[in-house]
Protein backbone atom coordinates (compact mmCIF):
# COMPACT_ATOMS: atom_id res chain seq x y z
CA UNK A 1 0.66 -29.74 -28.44
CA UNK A 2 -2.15 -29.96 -25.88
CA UNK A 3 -3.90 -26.37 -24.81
CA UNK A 4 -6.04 -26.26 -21.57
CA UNK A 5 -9.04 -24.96 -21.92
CA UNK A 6 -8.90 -22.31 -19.23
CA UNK A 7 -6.63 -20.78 -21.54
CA UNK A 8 -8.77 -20.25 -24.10
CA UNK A 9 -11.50 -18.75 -21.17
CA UNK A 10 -8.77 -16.08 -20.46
CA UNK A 11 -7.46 -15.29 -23.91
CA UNK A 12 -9.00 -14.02 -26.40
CA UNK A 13 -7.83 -14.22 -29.81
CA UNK A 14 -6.29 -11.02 -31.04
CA UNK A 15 -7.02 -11.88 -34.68
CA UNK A 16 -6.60 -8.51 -36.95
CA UNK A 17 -9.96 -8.84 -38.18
CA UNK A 18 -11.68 -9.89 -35.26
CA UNK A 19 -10.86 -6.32 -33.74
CA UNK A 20 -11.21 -4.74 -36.61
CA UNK A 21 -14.44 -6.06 -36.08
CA UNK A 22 -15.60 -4.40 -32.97
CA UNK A 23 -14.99 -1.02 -34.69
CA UNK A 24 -18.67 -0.87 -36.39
CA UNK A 25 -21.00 0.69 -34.20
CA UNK A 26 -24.88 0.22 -34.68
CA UNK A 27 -26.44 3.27 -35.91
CA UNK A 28 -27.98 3.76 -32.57
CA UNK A 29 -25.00 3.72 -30.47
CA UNK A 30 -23.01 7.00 -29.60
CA UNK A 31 -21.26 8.32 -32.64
CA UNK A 32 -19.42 10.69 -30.53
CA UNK A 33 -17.94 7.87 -29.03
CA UNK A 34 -16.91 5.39 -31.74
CA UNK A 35 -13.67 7.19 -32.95
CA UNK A 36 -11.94 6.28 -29.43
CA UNK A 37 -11.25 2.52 -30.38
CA UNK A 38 -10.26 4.26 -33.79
CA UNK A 39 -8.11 6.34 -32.73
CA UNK A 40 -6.43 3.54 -30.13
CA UNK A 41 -5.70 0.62 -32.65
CA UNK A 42 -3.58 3.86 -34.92
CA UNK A 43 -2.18 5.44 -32.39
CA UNK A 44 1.68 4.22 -32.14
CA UNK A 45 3.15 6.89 -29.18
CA UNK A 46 3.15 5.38 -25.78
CA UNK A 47 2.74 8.20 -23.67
CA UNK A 48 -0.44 9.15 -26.52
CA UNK A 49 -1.55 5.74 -26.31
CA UNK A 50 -1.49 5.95 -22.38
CA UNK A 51 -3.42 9.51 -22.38
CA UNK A 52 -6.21 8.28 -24.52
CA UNK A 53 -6.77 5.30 -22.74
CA UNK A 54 -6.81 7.12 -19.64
CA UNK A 55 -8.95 9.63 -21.07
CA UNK A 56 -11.63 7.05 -21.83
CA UNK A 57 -11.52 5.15 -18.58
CA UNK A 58 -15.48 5.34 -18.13
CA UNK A 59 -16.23 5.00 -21.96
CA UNK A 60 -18.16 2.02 -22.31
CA UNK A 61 -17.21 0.94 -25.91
CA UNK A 62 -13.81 1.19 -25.15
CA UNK A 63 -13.37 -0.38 -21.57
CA UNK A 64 -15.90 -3.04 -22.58
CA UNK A 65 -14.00 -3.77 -26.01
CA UNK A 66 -11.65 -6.45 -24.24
CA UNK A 67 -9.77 -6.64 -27.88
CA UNK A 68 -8.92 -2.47 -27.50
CA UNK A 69 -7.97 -3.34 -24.03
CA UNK A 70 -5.91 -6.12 -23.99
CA UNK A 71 -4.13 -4.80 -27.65
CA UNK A 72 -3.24 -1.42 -25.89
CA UNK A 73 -1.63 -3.00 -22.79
CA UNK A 74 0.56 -5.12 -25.37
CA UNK A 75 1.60 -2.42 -27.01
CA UNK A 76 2.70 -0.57 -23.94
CA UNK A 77 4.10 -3.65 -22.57
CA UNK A 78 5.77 -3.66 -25.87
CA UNK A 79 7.05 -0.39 -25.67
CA UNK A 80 8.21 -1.32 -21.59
CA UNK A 81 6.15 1.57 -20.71
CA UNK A 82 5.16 -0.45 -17.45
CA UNK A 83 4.58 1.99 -15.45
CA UNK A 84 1.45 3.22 -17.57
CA UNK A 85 0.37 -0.02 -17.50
CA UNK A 86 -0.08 0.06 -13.69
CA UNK A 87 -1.63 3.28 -14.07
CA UNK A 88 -4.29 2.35 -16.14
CA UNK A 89 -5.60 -1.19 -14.36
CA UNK A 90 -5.01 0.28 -10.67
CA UNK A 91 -7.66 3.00 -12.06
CA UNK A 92 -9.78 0.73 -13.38
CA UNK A 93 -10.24 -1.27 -10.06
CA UNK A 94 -11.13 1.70 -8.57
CA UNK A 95 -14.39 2.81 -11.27
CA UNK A 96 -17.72 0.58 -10.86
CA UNK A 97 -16.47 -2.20 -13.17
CA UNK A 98 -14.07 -3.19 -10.55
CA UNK A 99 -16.44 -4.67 -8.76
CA UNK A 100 -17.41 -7.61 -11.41
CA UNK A 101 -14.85 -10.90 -10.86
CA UNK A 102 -14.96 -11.54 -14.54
CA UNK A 103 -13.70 -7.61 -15.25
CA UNK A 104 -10.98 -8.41 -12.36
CA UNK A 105 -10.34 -11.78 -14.19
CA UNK A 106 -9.51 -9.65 -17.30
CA UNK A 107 -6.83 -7.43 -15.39
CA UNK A 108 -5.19 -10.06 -14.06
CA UNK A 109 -4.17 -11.61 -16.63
CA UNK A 110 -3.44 -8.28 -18.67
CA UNK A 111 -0.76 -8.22 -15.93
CA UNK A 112 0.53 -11.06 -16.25
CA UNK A 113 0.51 -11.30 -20.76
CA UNK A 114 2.42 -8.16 -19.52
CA UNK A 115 4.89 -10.01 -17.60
CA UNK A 116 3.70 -7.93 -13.93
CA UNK A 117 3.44 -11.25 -11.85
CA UNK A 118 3.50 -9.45 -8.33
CA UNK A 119 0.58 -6.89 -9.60
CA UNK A 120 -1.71 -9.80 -10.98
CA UNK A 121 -1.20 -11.49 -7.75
CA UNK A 122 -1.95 -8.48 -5.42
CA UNK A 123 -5.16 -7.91 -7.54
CA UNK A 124 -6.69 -10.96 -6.56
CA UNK A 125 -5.16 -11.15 -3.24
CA UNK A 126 -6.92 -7.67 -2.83
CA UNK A 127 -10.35 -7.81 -4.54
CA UNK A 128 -12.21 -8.06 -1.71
CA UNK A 129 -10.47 -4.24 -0.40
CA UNK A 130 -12.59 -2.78 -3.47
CA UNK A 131 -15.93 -4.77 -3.00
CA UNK A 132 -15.39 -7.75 -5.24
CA UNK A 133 -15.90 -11.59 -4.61
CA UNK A 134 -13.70 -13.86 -5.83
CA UNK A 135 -14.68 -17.58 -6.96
CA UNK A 136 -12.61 -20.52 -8.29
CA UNK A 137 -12.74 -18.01 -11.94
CA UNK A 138 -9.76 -15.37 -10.59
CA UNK A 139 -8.05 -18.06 -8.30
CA UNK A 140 -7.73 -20.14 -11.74
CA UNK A 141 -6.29 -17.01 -13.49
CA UNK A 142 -3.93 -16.09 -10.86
CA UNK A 143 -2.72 -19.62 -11.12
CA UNK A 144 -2.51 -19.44 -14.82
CA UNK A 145 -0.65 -16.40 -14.27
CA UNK A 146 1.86 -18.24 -12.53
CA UNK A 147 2.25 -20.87 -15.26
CA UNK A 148 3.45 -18.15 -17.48
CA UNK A 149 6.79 -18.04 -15.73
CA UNK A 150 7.08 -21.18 -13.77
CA UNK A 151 8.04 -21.43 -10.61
CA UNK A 152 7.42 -24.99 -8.66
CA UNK A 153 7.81 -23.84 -5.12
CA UNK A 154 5.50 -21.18 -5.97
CA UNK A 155 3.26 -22.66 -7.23
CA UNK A 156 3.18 -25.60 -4.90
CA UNK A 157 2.89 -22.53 -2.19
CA UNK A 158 -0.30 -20.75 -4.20
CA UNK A 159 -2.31 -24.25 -4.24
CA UNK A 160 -1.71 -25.05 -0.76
CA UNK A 161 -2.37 -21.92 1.08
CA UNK A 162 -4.83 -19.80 -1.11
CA UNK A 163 -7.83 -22.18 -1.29
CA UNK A 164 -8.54 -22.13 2.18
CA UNK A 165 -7.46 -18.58 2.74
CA UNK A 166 -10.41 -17.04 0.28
CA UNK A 167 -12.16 -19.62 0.59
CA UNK A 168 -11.95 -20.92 -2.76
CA UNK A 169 -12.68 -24.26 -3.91
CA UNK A 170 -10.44 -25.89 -6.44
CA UNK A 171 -12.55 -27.48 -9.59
CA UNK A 172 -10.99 -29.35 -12.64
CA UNK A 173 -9.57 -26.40 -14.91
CA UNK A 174 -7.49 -25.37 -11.38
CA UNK A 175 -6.21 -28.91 -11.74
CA UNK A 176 -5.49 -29.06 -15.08
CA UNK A 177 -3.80 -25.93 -15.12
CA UNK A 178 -1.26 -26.88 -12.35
CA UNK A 179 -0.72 -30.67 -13.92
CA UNK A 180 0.47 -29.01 -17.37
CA UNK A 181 2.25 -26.73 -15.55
CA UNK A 182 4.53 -29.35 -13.51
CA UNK A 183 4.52 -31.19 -16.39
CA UNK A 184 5.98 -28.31 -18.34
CA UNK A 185 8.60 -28.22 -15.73
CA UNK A 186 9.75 -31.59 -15.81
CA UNK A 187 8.84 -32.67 -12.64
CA UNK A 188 6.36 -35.68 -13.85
CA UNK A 189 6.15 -37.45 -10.74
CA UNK A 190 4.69 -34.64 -8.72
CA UNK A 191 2.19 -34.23 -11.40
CA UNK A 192 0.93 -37.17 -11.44
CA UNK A 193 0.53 -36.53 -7.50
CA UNK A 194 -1.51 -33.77 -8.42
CA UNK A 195 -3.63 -35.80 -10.03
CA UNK A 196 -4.21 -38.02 -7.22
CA UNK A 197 -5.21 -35.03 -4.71
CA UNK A 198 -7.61 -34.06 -7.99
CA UNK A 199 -9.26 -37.73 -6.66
CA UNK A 200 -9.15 -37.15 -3.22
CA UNK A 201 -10.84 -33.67 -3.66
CA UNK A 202 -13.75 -35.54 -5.40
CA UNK A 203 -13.30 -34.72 -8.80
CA UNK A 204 -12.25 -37.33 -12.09
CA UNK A 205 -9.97 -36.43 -14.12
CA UNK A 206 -10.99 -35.53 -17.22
CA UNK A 207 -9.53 -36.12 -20.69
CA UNK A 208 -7.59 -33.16 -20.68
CA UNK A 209 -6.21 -34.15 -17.11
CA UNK A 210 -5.31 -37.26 -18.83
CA UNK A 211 -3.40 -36.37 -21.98
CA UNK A 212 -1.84 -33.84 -20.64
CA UNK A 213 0.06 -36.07 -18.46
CA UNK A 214 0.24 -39.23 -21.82
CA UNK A 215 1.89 -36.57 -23.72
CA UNK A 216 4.98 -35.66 -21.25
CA UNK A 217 5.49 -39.03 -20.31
CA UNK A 218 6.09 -39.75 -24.04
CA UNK A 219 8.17 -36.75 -24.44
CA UNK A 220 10.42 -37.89 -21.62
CA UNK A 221 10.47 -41.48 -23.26
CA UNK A 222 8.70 -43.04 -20.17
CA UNK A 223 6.27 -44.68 -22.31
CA UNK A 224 5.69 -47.69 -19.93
CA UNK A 225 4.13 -44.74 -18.29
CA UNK A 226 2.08 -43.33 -20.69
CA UNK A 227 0.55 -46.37 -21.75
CA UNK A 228 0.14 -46.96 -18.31
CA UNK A 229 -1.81 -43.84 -18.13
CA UNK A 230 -3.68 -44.44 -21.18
CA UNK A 231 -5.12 -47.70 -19.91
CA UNK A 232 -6.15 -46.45 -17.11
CA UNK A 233 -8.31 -43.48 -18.57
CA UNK A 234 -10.60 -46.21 -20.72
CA UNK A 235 -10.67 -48.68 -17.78
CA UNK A 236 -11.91 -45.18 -16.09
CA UNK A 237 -14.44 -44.65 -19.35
CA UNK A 238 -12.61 -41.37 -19.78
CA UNK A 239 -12.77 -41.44 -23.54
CA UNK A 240 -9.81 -40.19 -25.27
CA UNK A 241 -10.49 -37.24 -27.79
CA UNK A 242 -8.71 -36.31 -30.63
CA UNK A 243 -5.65 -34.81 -28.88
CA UNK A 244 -5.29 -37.94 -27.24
CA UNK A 245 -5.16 -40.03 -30.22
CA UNK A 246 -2.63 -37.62 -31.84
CA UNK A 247 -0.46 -37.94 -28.67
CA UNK A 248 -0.12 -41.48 -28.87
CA UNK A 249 0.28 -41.82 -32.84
CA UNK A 250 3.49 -39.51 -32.26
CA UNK A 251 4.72 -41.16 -30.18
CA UNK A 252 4.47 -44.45 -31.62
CA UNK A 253 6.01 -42.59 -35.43
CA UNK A 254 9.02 -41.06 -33.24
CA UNK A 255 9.89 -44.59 -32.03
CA UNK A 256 9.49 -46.11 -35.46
CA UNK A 257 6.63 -47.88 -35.35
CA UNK A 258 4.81 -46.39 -38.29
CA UNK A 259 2.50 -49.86 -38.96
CA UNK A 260 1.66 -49.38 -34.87
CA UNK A 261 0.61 -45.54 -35.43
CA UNK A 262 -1.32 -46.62 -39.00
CA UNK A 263 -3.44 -48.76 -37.21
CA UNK A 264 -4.58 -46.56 -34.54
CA UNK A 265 -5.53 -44.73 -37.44
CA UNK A 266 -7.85 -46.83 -38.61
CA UNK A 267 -9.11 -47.74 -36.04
CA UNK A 268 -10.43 -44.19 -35.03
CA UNK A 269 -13.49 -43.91 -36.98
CA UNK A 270 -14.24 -47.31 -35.93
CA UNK A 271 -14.49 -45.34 -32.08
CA UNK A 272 -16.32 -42.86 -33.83
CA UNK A 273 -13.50 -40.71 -33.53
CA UNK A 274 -12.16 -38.60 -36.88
CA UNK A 275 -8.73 -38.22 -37.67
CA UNK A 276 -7.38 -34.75 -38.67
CA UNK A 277 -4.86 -33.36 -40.73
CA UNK A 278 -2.45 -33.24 -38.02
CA UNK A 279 -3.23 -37.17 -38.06
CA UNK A 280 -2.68 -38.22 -41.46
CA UNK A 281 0.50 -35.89 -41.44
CA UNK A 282 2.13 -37.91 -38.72
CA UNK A 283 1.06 -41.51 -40.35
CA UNK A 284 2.32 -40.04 -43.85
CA UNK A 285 6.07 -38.75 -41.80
CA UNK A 286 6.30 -42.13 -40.23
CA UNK A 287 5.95 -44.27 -42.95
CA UNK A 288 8.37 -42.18 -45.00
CA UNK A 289 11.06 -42.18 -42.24
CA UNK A 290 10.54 -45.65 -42.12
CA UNK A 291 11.12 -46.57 -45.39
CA UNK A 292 7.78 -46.95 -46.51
CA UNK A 293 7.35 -44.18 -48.76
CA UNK A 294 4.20 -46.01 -51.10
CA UNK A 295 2.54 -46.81 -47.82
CA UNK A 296 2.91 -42.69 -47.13
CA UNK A 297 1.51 -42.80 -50.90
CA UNK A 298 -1.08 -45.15 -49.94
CA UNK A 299 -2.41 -42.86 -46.48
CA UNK A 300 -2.76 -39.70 -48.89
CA UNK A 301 -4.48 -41.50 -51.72
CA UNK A 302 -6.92 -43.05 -48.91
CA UNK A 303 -7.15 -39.45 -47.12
CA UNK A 304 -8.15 -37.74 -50.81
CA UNK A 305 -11.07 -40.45 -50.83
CA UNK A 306 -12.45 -39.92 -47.91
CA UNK A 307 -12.80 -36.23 -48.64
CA UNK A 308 -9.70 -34.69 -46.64
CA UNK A 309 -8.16 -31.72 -48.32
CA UNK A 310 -4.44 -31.67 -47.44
CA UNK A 311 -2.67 -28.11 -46.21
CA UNK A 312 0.33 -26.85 -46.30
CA UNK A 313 2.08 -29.17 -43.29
CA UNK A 314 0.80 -32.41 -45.52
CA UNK A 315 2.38 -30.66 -48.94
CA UNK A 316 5.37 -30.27 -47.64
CA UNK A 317 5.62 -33.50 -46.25
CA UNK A 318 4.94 -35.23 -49.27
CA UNK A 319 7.22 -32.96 -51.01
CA UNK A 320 9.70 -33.32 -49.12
CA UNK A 321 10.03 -37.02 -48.71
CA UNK A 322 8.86 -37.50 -52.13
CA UNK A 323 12.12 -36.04 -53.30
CA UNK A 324 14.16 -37.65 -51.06
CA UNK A 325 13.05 -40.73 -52.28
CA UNK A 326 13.43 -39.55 -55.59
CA UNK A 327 10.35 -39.32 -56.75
CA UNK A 328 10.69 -35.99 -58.70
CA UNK A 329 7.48 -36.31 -60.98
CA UNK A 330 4.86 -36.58 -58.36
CA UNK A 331 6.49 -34.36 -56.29
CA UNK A 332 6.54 -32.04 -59.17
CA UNK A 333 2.97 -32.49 -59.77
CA UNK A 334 2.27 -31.40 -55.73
CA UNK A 335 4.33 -28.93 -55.87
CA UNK A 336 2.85 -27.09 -58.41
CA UNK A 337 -0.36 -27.62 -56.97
CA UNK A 338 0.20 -26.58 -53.75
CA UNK A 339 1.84 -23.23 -55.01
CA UNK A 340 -1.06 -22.52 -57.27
CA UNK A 341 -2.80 -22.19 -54.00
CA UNK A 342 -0.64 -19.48 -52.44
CA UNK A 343 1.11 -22.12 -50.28
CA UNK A 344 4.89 -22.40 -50.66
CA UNK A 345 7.27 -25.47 -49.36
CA UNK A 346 10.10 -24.20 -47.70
CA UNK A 347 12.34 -22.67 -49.90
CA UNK A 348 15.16 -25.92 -49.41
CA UNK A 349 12.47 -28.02 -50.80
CA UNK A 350 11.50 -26.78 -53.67
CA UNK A 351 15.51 -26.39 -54.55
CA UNK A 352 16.10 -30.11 -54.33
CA UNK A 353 12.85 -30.33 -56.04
CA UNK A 354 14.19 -27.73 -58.90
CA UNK A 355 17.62 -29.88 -58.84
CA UNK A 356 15.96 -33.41 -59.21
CA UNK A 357 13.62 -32.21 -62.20
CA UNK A 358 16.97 -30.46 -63.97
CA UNK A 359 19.28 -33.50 -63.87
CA UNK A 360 16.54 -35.21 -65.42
CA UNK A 361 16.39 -33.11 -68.29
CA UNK A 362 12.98 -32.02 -67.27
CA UNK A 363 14.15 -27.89 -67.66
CA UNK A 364 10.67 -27.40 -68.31
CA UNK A 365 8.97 -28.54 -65.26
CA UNK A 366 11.92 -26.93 -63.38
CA UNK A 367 11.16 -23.76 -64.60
CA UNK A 368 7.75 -23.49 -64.58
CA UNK A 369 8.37 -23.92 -60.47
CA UNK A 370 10.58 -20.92 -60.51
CA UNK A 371 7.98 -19.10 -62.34
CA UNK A 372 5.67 -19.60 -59.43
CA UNK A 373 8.05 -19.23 -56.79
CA UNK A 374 8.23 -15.72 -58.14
CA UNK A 375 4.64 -15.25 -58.03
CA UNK A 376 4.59 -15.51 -54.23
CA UNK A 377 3.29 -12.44 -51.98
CA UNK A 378 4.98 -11.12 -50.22
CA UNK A 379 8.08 -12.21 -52.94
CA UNK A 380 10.83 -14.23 -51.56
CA UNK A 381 14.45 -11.81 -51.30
CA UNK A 382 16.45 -11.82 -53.49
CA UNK A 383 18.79 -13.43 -50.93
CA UNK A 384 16.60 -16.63 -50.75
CA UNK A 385 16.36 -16.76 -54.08
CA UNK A 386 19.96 -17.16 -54.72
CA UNK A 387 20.23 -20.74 -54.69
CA UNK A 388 17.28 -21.57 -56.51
CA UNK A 389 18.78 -19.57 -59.43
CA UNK A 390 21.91 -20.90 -59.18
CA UNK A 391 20.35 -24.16 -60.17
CA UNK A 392 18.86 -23.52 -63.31
């Protein structure tokens, strides 16, 4: 649920239309040039895609483009064609841009996306060999490298001894990173020891540093723990953000305590804090798992009137649990709504839905639903469909 935010520094979002994008050139630029990130986003042969690459190693648009760069490495990691993917970033650390950390930041984690642990390592072990310096920015991706396939002795080995060895001093995101690392690993205790050294290096712990470590307490049902932990960040006057909040409403709607979880919810805006979808969802699940479904009502109704749209998560949820509860009119109603906007309930759904309305003699309303079930593009197969058409 939670995502660092040194993960976001190091990853660009490969978005279709974002690198699509990139591909106008200003009328002043190089038209000569343009076609190369063109002709790499089409291109579908390895050993083509490799050549052209390679071909445009000093071509600004392209080697600057970090969507054409990190899209072609995926593709060749795709294609296991690892050895071209060595190629290419060893020659790269060799041509001027080599020398700039946050163009060395970018090939070590191409390595590792690409699964190359040992290479992303040895590039920032080695940056200074080809005239770069290195700061807390590549120590934090070589460590986020790590995180991709977990390893706690090596990890535990990376933050003792390279700090000191290139003289790099650890900051928040470093800590961060390794705390949601351990915690993804299981070992909770030695996280929390992490943060502790985070203290005794100077630094607070920030809100991330907190809920990071609130949410896999509660996921490992040591909640005396987590609330622990969550009374200690406001004594602290770490305030906790929205993540936070969402953490702890989970957890109290997975233990049943969907009155508990409604009240945090209202008491958010009081902390000038704003609920989101992913809120009200959880609130609306938990009081329909708990037997409340016109409280679940009740949360929707009061979401509508303070001028929240539901999506598709909050659709089917209502749906859902609507017709479990047998509530086949309003659920009708949302239904057909929420198809009318090109958003479709899972396919088991809408065939209890479809049952529900027929054994109540509403064939109408039952096929109407089909009707836009078939509207859907890309269509449902005719496979999926089966059921729903053995129902009417």
């Amino acid at each position: 649920m939670l995502s660092l935010r040194p993960i976001r520094r190091f990853y660009p979002s490969l978005a279709t239309g974002v690198f699509a994008s990139t591909l106008h050139v200003p009328a002043e630029s190089n038209q000569e040039e343009a076609p190369a990130l063109v002709k790499l986003k089409s291109e579908r042969d390895p050993e083509k895609l490799f050549n052209l690459f390679k071909a445009n190693a000093t071509n600004h648009l392209v080697i600057e483009n970090r969507f054409a760069f990190q899209d072609t490495v995926s593709r060749l990691a795709g294609a296991r064609r690892f050895d071209f993917i060595e190629d290419l970033l060893e020659h790269q650390k060799t041509l001027p841009q080599g020398r700039r950390e946050g163009f060395i930041v970018r090939i070590i984690m191409l390595y590792g996306k690409a699964g190359m642990t040992k290479h992303a390592l040895d590039t920032f072990f080695s940056m200074d060999s080809y005239g770069c310096k290195r700061s807390v920015k590549s120590f934090n991706a070589a460590l986020r490298v790590l995180t991709l396939k977990p390893d706690l002795h090596t990890i535990q080995d990376f933050l003792l001894h390279a700090p000191s060895k290139y003289g790099v001093v650890m900051d928040a995101f470093s800590f961060n990173i390794a705390i949601k690392s351990v915690c993804d690993m299981g070992f909770l205790d030695k996280a929390s020891l992490v943060m502790k050294e985070m203290e005794k290096s100077g630094l607070k712990p920030d809100v991330v540093t907190y809920t990071t470590l609130i949410s896999a307490f509660y996921k490992h049902d040591r909640y005396v723990i987590g609330n622990g932990l969550w009374n200690h960040m406001v004594l602290k006057g770490c305030k906790p953000n929205l993540t936070t909040f969402n953490v702890r409403i989970q957890f109290l709607v997975n233990r049943g305590r969907a009155w508990d979880a409604n009240d945090l919810l209202m008491l958010m805006p009081k902390l000038q804090m704003e609920p989101d979808n992913v809120t009200y969802n959880m609130v609306i699940k938990g009081f329909f798992v708990a037997g409340f479904p016109e409280m679940a009502e009740r949360v929707y109704t009061a979401m509508h009137g303070k001028g929240y749209k539901p999506n598709v998560k909050i659709y089917q949820t209502m749906i859902h649990y609507l017709c479990k509860a047998g509530k086949f009119d309003l659920g009708y109603t949302m239904c057909k709504d929420c198809m009318r906007k090109k958003w479709y309930p899972n396919l088991d759904t809408v065939g209890v839905l479809v049952d529900g309305l027929v054994k109540k003699g509403q064939l109408d309303q039952a096929k109407l639903i089909m009707e836009l079930v078939h509207k859907r593009v890309p269509p449902f197969s005719s496979k999926q469909l089966i059921p729903l058409k053995s129902i009417l």
